[in-house]
N, C-alpha and C. Protein backbone atom coordinates (compact mmCIF):
# COMPACT_ATOMS: atom_id res chain seq x y z
N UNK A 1 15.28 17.70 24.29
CA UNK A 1 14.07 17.75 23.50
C UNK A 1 13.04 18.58 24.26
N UNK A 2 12.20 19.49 23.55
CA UNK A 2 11.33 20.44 24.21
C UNK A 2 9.90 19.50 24.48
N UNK A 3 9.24 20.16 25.40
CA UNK A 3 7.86 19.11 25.87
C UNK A 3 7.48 19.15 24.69
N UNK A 4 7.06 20.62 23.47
CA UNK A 4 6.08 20.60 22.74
C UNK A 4 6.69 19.74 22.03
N UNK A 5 7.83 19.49 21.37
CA UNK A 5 8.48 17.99 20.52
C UNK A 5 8.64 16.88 21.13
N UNK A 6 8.63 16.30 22.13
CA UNK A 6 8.16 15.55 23.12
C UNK A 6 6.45 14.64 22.93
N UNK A 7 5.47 15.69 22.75
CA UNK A 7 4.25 15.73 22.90
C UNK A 7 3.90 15.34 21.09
N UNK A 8 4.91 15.89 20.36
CA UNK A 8 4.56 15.59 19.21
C UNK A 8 4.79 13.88 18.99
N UNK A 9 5.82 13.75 19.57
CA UNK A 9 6.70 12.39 18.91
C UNK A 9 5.92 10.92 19.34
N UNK A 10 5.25 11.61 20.77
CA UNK A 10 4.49 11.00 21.75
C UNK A 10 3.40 9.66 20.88
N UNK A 11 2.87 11.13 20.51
CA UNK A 11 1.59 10.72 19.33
C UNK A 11 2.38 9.98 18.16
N UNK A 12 2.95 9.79 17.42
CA UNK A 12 3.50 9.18 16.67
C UNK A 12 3.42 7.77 16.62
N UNK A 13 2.53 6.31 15.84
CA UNK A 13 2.65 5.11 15.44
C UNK A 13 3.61 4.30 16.23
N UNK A 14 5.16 5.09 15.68
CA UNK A 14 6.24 4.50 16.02
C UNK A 14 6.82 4.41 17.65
N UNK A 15 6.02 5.09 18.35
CA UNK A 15 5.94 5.42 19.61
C UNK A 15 5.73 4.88 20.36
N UNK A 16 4.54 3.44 19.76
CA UNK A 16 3.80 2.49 20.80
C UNK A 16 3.85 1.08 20.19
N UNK A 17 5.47 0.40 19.64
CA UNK A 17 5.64 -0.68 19.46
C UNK A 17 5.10 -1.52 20.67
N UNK A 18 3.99 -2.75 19.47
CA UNK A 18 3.98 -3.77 20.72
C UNK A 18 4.08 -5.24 20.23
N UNK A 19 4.43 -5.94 20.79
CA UNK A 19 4.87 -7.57 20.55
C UNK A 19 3.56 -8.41 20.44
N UNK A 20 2.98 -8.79 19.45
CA UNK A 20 2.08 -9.58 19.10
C UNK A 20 2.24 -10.89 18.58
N UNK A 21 1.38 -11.80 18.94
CA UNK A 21 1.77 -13.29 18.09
C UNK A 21 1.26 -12.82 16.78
N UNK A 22 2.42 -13.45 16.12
CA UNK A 22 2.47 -13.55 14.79
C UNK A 22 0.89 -14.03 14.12
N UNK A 23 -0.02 -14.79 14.58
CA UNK A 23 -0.96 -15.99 14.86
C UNK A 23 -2.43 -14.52 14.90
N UNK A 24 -2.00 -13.34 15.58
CA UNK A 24 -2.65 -12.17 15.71
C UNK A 24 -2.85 -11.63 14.89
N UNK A 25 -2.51 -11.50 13.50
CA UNK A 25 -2.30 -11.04 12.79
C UNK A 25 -2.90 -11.50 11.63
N UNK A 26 -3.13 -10.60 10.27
CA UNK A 26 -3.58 -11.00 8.98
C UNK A 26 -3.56 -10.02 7.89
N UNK A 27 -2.99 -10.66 6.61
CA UNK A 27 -2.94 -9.81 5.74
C UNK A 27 -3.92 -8.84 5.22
N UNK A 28 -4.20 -7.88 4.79
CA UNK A 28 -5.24 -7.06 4.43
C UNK A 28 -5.63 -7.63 2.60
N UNK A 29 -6.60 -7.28 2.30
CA UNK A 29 -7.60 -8.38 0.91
C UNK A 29 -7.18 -7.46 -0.09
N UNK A 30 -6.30 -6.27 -0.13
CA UNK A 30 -6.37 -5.47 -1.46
C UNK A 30 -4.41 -5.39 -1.51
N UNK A 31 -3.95 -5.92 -0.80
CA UNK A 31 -2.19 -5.22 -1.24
C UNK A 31 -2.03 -5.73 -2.46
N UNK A 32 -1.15 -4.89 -3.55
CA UNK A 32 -1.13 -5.41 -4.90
C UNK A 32 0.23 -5.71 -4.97
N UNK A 33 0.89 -5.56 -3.64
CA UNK A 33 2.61 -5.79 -3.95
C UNK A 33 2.97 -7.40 -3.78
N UNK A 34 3.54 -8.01 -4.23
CA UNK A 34 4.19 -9.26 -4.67
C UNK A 34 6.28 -9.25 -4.03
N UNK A 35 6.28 -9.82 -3.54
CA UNK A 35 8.16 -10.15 -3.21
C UNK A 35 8.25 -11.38 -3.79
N UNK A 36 9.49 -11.04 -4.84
CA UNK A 36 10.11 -12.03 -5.47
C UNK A 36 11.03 -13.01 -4.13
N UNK A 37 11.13 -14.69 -4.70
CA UNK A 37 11.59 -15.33 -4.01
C UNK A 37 13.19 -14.67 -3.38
N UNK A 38 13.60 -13.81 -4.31
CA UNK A 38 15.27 -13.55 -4.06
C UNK A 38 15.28 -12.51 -2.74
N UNK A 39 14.28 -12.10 -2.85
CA UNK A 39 14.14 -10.67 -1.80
C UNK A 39 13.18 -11.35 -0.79
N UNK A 40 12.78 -11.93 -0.50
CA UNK A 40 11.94 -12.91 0.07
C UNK A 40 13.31 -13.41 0.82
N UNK A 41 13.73 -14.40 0.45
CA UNK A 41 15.69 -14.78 1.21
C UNK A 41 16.27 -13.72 1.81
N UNK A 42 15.99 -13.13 1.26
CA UNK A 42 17.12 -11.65 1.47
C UNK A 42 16.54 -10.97 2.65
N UNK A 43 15.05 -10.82 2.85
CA UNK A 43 14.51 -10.40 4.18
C UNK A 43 14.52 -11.23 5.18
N UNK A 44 14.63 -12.84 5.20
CA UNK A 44 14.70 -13.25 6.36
C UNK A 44 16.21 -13.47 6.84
N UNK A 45 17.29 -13.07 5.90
CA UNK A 45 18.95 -12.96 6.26
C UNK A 45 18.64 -11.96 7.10
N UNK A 46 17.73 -10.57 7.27
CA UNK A 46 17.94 -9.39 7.29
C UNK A 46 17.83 -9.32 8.81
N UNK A 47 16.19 -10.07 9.08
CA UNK A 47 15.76 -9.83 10.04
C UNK A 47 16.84 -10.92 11.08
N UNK A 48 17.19 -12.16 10.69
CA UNK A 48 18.07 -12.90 11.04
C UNK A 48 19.58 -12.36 11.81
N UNK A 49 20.23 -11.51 11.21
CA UNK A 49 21.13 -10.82 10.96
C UNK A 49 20.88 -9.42 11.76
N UNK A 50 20.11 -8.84 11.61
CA UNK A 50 19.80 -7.33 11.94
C UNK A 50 18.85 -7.61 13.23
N UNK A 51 18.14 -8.23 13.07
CA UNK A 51 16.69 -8.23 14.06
C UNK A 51 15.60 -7.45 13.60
N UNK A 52 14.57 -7.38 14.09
CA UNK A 52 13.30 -6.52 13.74
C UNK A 52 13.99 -5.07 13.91
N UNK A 53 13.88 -4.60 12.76
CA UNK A 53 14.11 -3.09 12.52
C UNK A 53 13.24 -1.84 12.20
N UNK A 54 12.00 -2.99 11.45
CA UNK A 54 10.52 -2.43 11.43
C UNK A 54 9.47 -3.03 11.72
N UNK A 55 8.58 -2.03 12.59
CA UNK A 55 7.41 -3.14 13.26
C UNK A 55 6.40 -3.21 11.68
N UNK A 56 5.69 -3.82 12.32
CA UNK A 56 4.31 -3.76 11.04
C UNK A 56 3.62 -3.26 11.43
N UNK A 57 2.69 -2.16 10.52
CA UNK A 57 1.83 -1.28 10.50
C UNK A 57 -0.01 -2.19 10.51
N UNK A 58 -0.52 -2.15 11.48
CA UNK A 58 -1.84 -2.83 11.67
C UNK A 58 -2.78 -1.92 11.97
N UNK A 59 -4.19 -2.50 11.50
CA UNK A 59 -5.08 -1.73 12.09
C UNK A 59 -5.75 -2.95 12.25
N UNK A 60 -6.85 -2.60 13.87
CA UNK A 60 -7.33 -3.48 14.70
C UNK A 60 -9.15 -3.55 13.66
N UNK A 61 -9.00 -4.70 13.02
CA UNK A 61 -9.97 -5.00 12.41
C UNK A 61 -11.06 -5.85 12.98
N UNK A 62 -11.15 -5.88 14.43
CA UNK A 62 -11.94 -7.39 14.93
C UNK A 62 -11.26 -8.39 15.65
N UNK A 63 -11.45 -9.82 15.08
CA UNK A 63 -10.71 -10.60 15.75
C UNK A 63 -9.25 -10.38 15.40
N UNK A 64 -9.30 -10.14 14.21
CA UNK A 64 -7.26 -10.17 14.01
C UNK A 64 -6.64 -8.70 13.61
N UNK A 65 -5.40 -8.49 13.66
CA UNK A 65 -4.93 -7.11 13.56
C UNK A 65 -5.07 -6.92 11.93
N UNK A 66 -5.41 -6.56 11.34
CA UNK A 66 -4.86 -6.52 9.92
C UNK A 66 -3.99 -5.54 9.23
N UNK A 67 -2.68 -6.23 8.28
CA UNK A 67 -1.38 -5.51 7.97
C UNK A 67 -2.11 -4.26 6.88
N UNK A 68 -1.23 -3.16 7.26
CA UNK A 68 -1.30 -2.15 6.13
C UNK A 68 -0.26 -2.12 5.42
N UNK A 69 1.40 -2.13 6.43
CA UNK A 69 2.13 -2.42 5.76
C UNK A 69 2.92 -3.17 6.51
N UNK A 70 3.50 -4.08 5.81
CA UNK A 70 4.32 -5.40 6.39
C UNK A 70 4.49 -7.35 6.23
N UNK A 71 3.53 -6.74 5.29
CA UNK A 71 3.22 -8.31 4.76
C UNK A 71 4.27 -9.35 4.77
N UNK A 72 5.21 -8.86 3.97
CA UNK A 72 6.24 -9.74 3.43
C UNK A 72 7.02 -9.82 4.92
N UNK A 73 7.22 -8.80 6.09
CA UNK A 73 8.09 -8.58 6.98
C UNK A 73 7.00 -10.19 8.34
N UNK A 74 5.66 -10.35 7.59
CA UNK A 74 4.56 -11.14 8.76
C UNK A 74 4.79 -12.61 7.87
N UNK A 75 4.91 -12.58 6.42
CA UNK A 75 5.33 -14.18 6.29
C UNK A 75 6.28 -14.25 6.40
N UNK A 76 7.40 -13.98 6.50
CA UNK A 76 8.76 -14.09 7.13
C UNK A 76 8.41 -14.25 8.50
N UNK A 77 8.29 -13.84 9.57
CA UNK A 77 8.11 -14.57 10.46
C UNK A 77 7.40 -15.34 10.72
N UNK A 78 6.96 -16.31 10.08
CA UNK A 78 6.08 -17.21 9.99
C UNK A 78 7.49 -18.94 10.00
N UNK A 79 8.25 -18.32 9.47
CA UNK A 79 9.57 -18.98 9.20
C UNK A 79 9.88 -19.69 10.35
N UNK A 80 10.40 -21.00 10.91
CA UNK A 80 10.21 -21.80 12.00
C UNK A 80 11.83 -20.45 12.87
N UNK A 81 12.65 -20.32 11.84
CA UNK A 81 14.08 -19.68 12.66
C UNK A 81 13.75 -18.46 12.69
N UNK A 82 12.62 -17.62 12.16
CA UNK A 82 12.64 -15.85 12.70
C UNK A 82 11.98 -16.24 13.71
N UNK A 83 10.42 -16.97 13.52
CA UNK A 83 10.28 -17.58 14.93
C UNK A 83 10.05 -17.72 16.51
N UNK A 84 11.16 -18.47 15.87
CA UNK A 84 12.44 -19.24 17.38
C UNK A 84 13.14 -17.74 17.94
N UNK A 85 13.67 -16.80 17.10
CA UNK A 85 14.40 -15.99 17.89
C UNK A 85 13.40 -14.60 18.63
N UNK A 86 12.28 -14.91 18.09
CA UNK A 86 11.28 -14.37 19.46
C UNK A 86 10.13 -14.79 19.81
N UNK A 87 10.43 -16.23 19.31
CA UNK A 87 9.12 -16.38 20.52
C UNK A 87 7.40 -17.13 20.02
N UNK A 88 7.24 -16.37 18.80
CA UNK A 88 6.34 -15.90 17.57
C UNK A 88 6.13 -14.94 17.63
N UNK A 89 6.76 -14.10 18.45
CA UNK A 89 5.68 -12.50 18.75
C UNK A 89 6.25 -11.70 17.33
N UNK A 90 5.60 -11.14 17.31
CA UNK A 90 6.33 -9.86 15.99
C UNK A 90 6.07 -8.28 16.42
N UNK A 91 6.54 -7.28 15.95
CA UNK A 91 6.67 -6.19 16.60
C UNK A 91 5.40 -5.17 15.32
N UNK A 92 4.35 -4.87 15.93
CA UNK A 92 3.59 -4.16 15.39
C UNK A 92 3.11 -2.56 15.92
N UNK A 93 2.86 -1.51 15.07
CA UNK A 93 2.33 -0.22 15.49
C UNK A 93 1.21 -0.46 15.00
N UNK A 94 -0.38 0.49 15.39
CA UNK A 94 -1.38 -0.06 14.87
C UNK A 94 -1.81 1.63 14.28
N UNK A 95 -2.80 1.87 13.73
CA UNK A 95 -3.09 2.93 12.95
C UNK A 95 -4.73 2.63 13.38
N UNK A 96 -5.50 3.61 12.82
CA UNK A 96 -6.40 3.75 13.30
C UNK A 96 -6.64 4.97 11.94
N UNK A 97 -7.38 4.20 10.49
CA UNK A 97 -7.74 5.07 9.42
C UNK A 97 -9.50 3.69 9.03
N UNK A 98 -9.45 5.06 8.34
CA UNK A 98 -10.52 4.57 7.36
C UNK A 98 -9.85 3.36 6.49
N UNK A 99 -10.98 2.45 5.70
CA UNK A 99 -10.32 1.21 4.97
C UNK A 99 -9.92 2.03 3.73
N UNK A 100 -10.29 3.35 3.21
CA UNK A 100 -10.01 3.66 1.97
C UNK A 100 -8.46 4.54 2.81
N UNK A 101 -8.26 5.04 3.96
CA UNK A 101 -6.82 5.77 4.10
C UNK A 101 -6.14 4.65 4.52
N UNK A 102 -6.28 3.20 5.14
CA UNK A 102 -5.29 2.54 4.71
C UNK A 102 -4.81 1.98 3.51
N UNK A 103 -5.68 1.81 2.69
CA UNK A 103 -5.37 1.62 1.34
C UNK A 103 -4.26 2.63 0.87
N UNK A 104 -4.76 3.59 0.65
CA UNK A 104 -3.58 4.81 0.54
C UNK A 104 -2.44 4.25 1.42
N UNK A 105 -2.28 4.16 2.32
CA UNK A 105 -1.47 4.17 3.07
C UNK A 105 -0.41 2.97 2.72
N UNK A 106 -1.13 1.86 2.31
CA UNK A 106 -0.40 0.25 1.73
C UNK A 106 0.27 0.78 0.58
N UNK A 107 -0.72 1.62 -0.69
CA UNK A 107 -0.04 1.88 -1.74
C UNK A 107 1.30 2.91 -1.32
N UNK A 108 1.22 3.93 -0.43
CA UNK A 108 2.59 4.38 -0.32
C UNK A 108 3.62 3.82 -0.04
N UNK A 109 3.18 2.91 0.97
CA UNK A 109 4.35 2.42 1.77
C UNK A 109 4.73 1.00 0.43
N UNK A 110 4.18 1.24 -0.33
CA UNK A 110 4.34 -0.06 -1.23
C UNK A 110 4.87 0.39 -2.20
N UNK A 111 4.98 2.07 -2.95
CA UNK A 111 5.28 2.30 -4.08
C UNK A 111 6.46 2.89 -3.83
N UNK A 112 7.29 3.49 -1.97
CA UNK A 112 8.17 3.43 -2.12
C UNK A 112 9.48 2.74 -2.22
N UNK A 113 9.08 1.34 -2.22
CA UNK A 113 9.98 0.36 -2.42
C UNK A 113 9.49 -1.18 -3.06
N UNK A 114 8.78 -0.81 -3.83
CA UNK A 114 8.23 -2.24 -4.81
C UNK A 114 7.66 -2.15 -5.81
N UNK A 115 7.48 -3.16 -6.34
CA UNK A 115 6.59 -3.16 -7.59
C UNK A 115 5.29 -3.74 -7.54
N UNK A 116 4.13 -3.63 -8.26
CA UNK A 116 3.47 -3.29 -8.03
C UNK A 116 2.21 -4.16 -9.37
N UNK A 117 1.38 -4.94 -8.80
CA UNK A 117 0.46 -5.83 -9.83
C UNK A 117 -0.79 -4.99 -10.82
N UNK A 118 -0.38 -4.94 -11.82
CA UNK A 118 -1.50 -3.97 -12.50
C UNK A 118 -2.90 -4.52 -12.15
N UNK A 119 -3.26 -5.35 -12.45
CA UNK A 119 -4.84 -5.91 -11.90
C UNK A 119 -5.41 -5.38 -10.61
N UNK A 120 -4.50 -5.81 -9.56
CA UNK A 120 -4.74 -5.14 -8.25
C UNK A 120 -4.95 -3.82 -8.33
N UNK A 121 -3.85 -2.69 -8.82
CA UNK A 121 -3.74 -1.46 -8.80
C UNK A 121 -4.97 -0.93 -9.37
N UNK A 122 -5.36 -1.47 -10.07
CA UNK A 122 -6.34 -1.07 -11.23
C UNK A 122 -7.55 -1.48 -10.67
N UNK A 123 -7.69 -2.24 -10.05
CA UNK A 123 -8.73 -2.60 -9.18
C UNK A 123 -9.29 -1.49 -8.07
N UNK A 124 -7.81 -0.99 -7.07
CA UNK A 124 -7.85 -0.16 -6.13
C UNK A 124 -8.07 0.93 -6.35
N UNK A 125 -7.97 1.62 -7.94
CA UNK A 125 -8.01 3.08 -8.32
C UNK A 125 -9.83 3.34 -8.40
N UNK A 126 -10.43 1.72 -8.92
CA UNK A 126 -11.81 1.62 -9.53
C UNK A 126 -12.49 1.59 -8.42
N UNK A 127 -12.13 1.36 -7.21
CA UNK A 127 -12.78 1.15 -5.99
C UNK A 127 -12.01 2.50 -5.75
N UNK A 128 -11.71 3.27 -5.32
CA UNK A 128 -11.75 4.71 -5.02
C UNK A 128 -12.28 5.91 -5.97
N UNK A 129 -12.32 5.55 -7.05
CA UNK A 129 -13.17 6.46 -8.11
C UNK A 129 -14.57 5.68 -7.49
N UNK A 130 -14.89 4.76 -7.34
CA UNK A 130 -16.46 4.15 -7.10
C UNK A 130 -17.15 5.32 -5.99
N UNK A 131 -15.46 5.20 -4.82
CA UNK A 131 -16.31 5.44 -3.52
C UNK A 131 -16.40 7.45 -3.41
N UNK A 132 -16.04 7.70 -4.81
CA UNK A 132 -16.15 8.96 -4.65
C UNK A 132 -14.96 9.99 -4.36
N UNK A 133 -13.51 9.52 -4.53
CA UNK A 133 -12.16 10.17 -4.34
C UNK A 133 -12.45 10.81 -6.13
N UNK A 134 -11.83 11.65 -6.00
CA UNK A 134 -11.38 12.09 -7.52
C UNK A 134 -10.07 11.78 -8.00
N UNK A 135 -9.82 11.62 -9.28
CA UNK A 135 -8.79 10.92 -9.96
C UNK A 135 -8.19 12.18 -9.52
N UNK A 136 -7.80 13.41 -9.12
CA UNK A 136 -6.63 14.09 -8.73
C UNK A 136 -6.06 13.84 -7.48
N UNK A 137 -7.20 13.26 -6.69
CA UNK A 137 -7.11 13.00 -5.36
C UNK A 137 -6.09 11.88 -5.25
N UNK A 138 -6.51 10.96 -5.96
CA UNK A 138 -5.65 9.74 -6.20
C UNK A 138 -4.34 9.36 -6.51
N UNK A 139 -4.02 10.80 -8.10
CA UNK A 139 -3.14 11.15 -8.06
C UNK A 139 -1.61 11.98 -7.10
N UNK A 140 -2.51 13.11 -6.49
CA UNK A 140 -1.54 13.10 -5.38
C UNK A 140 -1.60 12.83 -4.14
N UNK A 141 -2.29 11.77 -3.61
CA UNK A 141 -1.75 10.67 -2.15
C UNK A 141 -1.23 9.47 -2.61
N UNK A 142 -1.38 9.52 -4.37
CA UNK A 142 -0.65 7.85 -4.15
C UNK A 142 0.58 8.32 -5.31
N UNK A 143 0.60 9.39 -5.50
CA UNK A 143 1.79 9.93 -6.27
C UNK A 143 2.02 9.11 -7.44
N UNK A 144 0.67 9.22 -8.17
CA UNK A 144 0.89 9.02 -9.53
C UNK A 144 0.39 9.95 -10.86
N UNK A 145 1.13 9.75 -11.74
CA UNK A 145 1.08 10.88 -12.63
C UNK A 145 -0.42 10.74 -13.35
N UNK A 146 -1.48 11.40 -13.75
CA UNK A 146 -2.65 11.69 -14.15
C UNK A 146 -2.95 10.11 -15.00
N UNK A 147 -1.83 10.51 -16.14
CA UNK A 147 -2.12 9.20 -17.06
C UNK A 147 -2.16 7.74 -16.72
N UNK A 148 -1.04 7.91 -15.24
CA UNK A 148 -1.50 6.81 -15.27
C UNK A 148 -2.39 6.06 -14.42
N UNK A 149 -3.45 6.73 -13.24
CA UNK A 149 -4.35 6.96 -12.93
C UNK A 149 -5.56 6.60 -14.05
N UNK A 150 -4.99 7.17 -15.50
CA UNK A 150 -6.03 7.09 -16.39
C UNK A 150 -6.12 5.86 -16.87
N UNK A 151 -4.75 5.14 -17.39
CA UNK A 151 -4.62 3.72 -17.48
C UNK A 151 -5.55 2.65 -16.72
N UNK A 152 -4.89 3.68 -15.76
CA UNK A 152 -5.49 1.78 -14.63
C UNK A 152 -6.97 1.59 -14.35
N UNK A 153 -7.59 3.28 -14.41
CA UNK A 153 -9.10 3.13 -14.69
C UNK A 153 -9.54 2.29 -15.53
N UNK A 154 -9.14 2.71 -16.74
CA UNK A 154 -9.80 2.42 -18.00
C UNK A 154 -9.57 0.64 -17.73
N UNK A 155 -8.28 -0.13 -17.59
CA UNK A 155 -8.26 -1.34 -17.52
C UNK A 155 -8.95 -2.26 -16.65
N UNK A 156 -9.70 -1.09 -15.62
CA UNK A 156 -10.51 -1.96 -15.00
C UNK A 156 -11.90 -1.36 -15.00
N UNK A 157 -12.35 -0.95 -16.03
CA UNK A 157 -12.94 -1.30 -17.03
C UNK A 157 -14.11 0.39 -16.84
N UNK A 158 -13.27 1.39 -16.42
CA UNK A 158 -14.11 2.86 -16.33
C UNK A 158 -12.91 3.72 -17.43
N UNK A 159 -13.40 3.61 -18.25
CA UNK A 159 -12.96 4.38 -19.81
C UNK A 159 -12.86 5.93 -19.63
N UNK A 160 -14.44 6.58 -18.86
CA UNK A 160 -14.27 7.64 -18.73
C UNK A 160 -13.69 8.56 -17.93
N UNK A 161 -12.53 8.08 -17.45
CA UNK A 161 -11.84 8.76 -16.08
C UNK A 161 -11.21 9.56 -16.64
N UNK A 162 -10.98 10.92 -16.71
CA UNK A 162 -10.21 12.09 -16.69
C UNK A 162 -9.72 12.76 -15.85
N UNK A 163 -8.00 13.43 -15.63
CA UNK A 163 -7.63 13.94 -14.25
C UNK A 163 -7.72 15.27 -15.09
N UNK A 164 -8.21 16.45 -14.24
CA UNK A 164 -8.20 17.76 -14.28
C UNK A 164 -7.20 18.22 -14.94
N UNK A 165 -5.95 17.51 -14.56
CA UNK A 165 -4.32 18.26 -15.33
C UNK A 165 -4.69 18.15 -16.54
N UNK A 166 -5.15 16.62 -17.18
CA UNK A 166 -5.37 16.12 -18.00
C UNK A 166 -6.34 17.58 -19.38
N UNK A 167 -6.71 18.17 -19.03
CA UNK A 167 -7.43 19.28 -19.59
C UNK A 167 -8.74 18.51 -19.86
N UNK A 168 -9.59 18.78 -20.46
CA UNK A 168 -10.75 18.56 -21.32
C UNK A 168 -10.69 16.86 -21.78
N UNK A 169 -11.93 16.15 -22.39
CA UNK A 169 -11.62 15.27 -23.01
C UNK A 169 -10.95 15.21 -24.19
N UNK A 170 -10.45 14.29 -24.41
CA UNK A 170 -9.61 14.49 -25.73
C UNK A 170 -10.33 14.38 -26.89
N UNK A 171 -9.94 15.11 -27.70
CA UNK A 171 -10.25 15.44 -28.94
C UNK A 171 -10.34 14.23 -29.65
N UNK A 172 -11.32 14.47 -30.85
CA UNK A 172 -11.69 13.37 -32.10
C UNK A 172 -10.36 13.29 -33.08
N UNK A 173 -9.41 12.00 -33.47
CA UNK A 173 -8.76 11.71 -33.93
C UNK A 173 -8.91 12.08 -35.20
N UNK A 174 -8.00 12.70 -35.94
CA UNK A 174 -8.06 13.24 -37.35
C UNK A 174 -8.44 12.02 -37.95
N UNK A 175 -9.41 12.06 -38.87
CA UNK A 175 -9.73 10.79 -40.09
C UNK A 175 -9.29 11.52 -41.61
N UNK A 176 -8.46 11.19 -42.43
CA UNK A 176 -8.13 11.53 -43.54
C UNK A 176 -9.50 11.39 -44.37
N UNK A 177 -9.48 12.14 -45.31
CA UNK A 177 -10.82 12.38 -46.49
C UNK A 177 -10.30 10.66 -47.19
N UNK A 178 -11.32 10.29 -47.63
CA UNK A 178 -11.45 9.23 -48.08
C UNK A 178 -11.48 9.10 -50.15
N UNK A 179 -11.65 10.38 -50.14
CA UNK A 179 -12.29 10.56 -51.86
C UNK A 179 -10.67 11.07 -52.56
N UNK A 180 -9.64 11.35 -51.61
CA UNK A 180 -8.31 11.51 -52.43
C UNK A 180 -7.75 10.03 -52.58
N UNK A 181 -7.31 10.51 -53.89
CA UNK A 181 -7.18 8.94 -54.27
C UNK A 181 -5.37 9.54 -54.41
């Protein structure tokens, strides 16, 4: 490996795993992702079985670390047998963003493998249109298509959101003449 790829990799999250009590830790107030009970089982076989394979993504909020991504991977070890097999510690990288680029950051790491609570989502789009992102902006860091950016506005309760792709506002709905009988 060359120093300058060396120097890159250096810097890298994944670079500076560290073992934290579980107890250190806390969920962040906006994730909109949900794990069903079956996959919920299925992650603590995993970690059981496999061991920690991914740390959790934290940023140092104060007294406690708070998750960006890893939630489901931090109540699972909460489990008396993930546990027991270290200790309580859990394996975390920490990040260091703004609260609106970890947000981004939860929704990616959340939309590439889950599903996803409309209320919440719709919540998180209305609080980044609030704080001044533009609905294109939104669209491509959280890789969603214009409309539905437009959806989740409107349901939480900003009607007038338009994405640029989107063209112009939309046009007045044809009303048929009323006097043909």
């Amino acid at each position: 490996m060359s120093s300058n790829t060396k120097k890159k990799t250096n810097q890298q999250p994944i670079n500076n795993v560290e073992w934290v009590s579980v107890d250190d830790v806390q969920p962040n107030d906006y994730n909109p992702n949900h794990q069903a009970p079956p996959e919920s089982k299925l992650l603590k076989i995993s970690i059981l079985k496999d061991g920690w394979t991914q740390p959790i993504v934290c940023f140092d909020d104060g007294e406690k670390l708070s998750i960006v991504d890893g939630e489901h991977r931090w109540r699972t070890a909460k489990d008396p047998e993930i546990a027991k097999a270290t200790g309580g510690m859990i394996p975390i990288v920490r990040i260091k963003k703004s609260k609106e680029e970890r947000m981004y950051s939860t929704i990616r790491h959340n939309r590439a493998r889950g599903e996803h609570d409309i209320t919440q989502m719709a919540n998180i789009v209305k609080m980044l249109i609030e704080s001044k992102r533009s609905p294109n902006e939104i669209c491509e860091l959280l890789q969603m298509e214009d409309e539905e950016v437009e959806r989740l506005a409107e349901y939480a309760g900003l009607p007038d959101v338009v994405c640029e792709n989107h063209g112009d506002k939309f046009g007045n709905a044809w009303v048929p003449d009323k006097s043909i009988e």
